[in-house]
Protein backbone atom coordinates (compact mmCIF):
# COMPACT_ATOMS: atom_id res chain seq x y z
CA UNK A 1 -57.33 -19.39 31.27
CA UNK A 2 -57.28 -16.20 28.94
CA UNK A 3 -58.96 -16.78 25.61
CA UNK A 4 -57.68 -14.62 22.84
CA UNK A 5 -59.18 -14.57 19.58
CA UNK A 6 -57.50 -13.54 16.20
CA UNK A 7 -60.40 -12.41 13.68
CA UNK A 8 -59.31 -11.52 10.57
CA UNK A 9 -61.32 -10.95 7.04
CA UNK A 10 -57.97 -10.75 5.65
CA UNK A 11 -56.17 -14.08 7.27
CA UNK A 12 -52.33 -12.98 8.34
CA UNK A 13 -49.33 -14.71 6.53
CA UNK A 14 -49.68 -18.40 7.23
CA UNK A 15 -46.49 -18.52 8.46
CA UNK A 16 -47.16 -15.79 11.40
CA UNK A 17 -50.20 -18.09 12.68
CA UNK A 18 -47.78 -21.10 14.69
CA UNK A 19 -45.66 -17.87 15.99
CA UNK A 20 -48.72 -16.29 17.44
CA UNK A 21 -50.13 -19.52 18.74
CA UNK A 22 -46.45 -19.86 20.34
CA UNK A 23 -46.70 -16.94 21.80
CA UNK A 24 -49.62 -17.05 23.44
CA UNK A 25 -49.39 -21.03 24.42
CA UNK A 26 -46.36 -19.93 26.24
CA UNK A 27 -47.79 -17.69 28.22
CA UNK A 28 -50.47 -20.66 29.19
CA UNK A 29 -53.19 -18.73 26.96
CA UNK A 30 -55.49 -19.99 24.07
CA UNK A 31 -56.29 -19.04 21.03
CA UNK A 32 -58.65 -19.06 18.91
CA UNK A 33 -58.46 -18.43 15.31
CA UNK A 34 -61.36 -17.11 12.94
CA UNK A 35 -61.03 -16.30 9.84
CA UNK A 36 -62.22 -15.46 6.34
CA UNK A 37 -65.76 -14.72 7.79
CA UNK A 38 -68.19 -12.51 5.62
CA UNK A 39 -70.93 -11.27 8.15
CA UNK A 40 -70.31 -8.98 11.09
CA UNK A 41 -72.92 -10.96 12.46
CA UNK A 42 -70.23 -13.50 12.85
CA UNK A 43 -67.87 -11.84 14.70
CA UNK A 44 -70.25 -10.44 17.48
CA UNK A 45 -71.29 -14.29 17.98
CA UNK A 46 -67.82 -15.09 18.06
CA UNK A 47 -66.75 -12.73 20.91
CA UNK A 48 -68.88 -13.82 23.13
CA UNK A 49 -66.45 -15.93 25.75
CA UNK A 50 -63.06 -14.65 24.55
CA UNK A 51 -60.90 -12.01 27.02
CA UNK A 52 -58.51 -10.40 24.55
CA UNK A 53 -59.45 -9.80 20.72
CA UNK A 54 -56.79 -9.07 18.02
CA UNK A 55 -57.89 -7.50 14.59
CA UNK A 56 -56.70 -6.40 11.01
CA UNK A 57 -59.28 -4.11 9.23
CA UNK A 58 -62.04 -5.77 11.00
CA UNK A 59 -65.13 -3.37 12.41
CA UNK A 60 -64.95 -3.30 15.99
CA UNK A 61 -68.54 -1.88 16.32
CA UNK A 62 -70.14 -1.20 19.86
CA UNK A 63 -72.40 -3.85 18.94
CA UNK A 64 -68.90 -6.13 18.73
CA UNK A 65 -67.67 -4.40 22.55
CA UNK A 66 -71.28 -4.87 24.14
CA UNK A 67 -71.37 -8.56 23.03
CA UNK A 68 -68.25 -8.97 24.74
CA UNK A 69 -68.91 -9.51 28.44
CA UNK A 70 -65.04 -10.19 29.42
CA UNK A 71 -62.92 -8.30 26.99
CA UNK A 72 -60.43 -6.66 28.39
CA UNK A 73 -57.99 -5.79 25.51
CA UNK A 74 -58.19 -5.36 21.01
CA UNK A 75 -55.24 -4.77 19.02
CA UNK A 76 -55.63 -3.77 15.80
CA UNK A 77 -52.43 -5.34 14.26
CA UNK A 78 -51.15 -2.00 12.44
CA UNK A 79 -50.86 1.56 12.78
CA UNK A 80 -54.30 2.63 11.78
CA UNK A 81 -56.97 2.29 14.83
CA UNK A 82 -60.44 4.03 12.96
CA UNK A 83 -61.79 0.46 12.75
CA UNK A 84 -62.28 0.14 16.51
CA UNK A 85 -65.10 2.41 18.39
CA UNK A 86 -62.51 3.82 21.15
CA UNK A 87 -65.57 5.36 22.68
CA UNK A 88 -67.57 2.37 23.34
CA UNK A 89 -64.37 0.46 24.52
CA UNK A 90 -63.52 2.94 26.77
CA UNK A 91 -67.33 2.78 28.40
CA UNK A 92 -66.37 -0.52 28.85
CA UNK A 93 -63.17 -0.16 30.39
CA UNK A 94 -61.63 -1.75 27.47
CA UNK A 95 -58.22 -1.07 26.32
CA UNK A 96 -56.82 -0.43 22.74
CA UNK A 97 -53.75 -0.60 21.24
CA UNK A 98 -52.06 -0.70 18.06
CA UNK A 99 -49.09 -1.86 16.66
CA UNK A 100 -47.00 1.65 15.16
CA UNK A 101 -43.66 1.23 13.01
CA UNK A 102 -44.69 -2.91 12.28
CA UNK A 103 -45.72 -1.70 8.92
CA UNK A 104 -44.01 1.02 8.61
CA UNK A 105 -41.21 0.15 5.86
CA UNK A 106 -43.71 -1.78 3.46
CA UNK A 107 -45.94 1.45 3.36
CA UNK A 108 -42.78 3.73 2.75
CA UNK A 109 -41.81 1.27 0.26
CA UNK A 110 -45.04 1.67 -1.45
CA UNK A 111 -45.02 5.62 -1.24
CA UNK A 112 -41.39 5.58 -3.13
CA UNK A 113 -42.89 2.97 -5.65
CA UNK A 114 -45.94 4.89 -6.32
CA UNK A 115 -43.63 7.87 -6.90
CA UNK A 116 -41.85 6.73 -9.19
CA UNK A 117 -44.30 4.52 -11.22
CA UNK A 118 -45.98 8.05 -11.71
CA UNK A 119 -42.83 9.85 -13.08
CA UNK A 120 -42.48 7.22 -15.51
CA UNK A 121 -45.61 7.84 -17.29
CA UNK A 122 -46.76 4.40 -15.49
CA UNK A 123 -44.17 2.36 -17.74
CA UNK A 124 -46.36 3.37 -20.91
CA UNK A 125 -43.17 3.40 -22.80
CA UNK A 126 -42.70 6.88 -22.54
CA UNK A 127 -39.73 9.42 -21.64
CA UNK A 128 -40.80 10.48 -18.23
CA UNK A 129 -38.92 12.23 -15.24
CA UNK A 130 -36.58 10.93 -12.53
CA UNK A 131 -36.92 11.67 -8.45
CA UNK A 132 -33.14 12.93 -8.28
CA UNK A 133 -33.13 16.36 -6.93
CA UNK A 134 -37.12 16.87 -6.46
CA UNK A 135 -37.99 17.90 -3.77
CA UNK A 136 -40.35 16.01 -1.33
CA UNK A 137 -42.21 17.39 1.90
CA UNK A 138 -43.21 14.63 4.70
CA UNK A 139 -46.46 15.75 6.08
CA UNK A 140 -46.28 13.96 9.56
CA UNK A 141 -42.58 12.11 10.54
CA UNK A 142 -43.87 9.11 12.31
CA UNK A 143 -42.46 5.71 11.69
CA UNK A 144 -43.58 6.11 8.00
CA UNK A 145 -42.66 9.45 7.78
CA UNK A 146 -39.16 8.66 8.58
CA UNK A 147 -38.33 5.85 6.47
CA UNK A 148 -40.12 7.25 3.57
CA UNK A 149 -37.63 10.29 4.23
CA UNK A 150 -34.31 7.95 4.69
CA UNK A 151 -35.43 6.03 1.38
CA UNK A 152 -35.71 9.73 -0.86
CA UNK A 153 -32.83 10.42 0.35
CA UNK A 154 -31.13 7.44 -1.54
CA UNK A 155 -32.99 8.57 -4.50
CA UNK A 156 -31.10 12.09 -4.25
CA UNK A 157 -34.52 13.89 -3.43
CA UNK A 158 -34.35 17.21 -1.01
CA UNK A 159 -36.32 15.95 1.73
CA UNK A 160 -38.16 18.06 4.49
CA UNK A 161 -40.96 17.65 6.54
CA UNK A 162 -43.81 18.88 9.02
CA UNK A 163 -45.38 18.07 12.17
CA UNK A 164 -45.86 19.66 14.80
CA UNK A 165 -45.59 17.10 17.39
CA UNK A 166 -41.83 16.61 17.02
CA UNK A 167 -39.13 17.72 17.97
CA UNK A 168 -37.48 20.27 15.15
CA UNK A 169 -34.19 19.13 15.87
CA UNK A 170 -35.13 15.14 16.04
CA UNK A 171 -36.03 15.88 12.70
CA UNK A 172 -33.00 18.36 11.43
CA UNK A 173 -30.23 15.60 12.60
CA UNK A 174 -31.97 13.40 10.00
CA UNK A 175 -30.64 15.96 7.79
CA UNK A 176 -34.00 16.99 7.07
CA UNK A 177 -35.02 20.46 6.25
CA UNK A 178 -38.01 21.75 8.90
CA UNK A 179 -41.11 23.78 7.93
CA UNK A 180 -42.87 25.96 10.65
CA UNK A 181 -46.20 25.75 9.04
CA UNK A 182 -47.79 23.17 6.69
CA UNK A 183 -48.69 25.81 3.99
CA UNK A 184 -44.79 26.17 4.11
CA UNK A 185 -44.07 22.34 3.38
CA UNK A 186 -47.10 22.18 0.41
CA UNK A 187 -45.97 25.47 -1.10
CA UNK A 188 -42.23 24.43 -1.14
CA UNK A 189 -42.19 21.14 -2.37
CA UNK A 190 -43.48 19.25 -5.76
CA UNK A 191 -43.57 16.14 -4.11
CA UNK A 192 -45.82 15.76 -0.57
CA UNK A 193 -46.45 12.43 1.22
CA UNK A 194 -49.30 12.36 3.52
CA UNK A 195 -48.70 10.65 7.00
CA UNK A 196 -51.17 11.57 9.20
CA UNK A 197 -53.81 10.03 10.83
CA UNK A 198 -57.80 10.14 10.25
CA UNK A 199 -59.07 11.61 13.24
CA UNK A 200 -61.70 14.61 13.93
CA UNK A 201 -59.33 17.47 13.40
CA UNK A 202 -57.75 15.89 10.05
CA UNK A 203 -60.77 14.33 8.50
CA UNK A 204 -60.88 16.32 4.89
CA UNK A 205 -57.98 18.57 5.98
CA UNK A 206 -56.22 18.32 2.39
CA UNK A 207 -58.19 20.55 0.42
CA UNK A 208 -57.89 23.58 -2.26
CA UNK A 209 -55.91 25.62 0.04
CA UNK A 210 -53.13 23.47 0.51
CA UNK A 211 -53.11 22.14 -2.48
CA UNK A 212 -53.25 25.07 -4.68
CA UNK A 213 -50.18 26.13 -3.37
CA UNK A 214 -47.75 23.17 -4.73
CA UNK A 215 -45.14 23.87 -7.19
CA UNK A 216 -45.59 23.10 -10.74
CA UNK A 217 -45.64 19.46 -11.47
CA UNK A 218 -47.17 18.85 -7.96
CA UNK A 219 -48.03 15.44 -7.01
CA UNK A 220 -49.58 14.65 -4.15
CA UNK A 221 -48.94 11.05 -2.19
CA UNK A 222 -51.58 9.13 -0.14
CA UNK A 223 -50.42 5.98 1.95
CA UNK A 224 -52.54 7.52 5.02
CA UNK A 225 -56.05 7.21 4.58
CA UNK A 226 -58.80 8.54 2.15
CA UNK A 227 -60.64 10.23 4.91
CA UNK A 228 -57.96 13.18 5.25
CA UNK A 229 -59.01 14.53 1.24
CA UNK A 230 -61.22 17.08 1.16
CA UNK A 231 -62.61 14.93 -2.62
CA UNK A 232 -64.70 18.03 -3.67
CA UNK A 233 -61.35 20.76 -3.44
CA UNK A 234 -59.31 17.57 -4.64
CA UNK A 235 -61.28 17.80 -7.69
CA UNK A 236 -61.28 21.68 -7.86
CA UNK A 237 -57.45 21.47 -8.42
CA UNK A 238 -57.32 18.77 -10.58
CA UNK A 239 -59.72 20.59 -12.51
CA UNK A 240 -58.00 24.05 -12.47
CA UNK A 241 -54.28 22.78 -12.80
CA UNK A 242 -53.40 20.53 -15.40
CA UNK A 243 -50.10 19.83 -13.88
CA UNK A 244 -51.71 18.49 -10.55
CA UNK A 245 -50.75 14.61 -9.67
CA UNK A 246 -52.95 12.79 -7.41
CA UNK A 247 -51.72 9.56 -6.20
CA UNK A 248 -52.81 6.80 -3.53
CA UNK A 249 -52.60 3.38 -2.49
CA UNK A 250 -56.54 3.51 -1.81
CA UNK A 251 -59.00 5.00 -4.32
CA UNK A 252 -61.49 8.25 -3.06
CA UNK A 253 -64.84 8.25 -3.47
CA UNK A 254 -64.86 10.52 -6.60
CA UNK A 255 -62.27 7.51 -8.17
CA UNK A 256 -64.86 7.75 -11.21
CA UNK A 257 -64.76 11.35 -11.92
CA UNK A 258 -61.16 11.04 -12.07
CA UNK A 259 -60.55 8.38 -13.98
CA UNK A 260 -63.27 9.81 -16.53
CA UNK A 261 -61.40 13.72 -17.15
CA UNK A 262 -57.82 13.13 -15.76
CA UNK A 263 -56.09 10.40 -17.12
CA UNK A 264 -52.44 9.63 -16.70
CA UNK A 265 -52.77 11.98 -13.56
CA UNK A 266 -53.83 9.59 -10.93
CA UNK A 267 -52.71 6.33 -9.78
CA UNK A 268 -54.73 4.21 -7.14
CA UNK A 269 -54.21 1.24 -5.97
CA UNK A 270 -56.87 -1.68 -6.60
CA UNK A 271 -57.49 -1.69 -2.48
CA UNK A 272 -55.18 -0.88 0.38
CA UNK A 273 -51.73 -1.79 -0.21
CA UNK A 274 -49.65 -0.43 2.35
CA UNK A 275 -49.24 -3.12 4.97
CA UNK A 276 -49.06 -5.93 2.44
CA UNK A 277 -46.41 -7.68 2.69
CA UNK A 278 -44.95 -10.57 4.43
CA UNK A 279 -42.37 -9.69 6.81
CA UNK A 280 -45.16 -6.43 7.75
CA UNK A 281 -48.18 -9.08 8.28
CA UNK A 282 -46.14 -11.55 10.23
CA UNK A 283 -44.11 -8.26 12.39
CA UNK A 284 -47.42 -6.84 13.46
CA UNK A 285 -49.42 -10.20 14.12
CA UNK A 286 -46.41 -10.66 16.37
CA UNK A 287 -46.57 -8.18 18.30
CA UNK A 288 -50.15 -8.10 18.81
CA UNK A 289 -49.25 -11.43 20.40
CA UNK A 290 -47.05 -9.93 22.40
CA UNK A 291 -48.58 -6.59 23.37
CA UNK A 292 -51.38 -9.29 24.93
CA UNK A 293 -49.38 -11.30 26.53
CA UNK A 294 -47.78 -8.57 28.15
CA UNK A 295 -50.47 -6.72 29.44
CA UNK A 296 -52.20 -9.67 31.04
CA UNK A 297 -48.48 -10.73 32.93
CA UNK A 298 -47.04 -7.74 33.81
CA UNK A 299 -50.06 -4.45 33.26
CA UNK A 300 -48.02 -2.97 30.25
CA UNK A 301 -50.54 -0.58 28.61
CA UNK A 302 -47.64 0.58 25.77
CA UNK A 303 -49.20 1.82 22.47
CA UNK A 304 -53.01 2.42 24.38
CA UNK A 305 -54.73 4.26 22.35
CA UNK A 306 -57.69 5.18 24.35
């Protein structure tokens, strides 16, 4: 019988637990569920026996993979995959998935929220400004990317976007406008929300260059991860435009310096915000069920990763 274990810092929404264990029982599976631990020492005993491992934030180190002698399968339950070592499970023969688009409408929710919590001086009573015809550039049209795009849109922003990887015309019959470049998208728009993932070739990407050539009033969106800020240029232009926004729903590293020179021009969230809601905990926990299930019965690798 497959043993697949759900280990989670961050416990999913009690009510998604019986629908995973459903899932799985179905399938004539077990599960096993561990959570709230503090120690990665605790994880890398608990992986010992178990064939298929499903995840949150949790570190899937190579020290977690080698202690695994029949693992066959993780899924991190969200978009996000930089908390697995894809290098050690692929030595191991070990495959990855994630969960895209679960998620996806609490984070664009978020973005919008964040936006306009900032253009209202943070409710401190105030006049502030409204989103109604700003203009906002999507930097990566993913799942995210495209619902933070429909949702604008219903605000009366001028939406347009970036990425390469698409399709220009999957993106134009969105009634989007399309960029050719991303110094294009940054330098026309006051508004950019950052979608892409943390990976070798974006890793401190966002720097000085890009951001330097905003509009005036520029405010810059982070629902990706903290990892594609280039902190030191980040501070540069904060420091060299007073008009420069930063905003994200996870603090950088140089939160401090921020906080001490730039108030009422920043906005972070107190941790990670993006995937936390209900219906996105209990949609992704799902289908990490499901992806399992799935690849055990029938060989469906959908959403590998490695």
């Amino acid at each position: 019988m497959k043993k697949i274990l759900v280990a989670t810092k961050k416990p999913f929404d009690p009510a998604a637990i019986p629908q995973m264990k459903e899932i799985v029982d179905n399938a004539g599976f077990s599960v096993e569920i561990f959570e709230k631990y503090e120690e990665q020492s605790e994880l890398v005993n608990a992986v010992k026996d178990i064939d298929a491992l499903i995840v949150r934030s949790d570190k899937v180190t190579r020290e977690v993979v080698e202690a695994a002698a029949n693992l066959k399968i993780v899924v991190r339950a969200g978009a996000g995959y930089d908390n697995v070592d894809l290098d050690a499970c692929t030595e191991k023969g070990i495959t990855v998935m994630n969960t895209p688009g679960q998620n996806a409408n609490a984070v664009a929710e978020l973005a919008l929220g964040m936006m306009v919590y900032q253009a209202r001086g943070q409710f401190n009573g105030k006049p502030g400004t409204e989103l109604r015809n700003k203009t906002l550039g999507i930097h990566a049209y993913g799942n995210v990317g495209r619902l933070v795009a429909n949702i604008a849109k219903g605000f009366g922003m001028h939406v347009s976007a970036y990425d390469p990887f698409i399709d220009k015309n999957e993106i134009t019959k969105d009634g989007l406008k399309v960029y050719n470049s991303v110094e294009e998208l940054y330098a026309n728009n006051q508004y950019v929300s950052l979608h892409i993932p943390a990976n070798d070739k974006t890793k401190g990407s966002i720097g000085y260059d890009l951001l330097s050539k905003m509009p005036e009033n520029a405010v810059l969106v982070n629902t990706a991860r903290k990892e594609i800020i280039n902190e030191e240029e980040l501070l540069k232009v904060m420091g060299s435009r007073e008009d420069f926004t930063y905003i994200s729903d996870i603090a950088p590293d140089c939160k401090d310096k921020i906080a001490e020179k730039y108030e009422g021009r920043y906005y972070f969230t107190p941790k990670k915000m993006g995937a936390q809601t209900r219906e996105a905990n209990i949609n992704a926990g799902l289908a990490a069920a499901n992806q399992i299930v799935n690849f055990f019965k029938k060989g469906d690798t959908t959403f590998k990763v490695n």
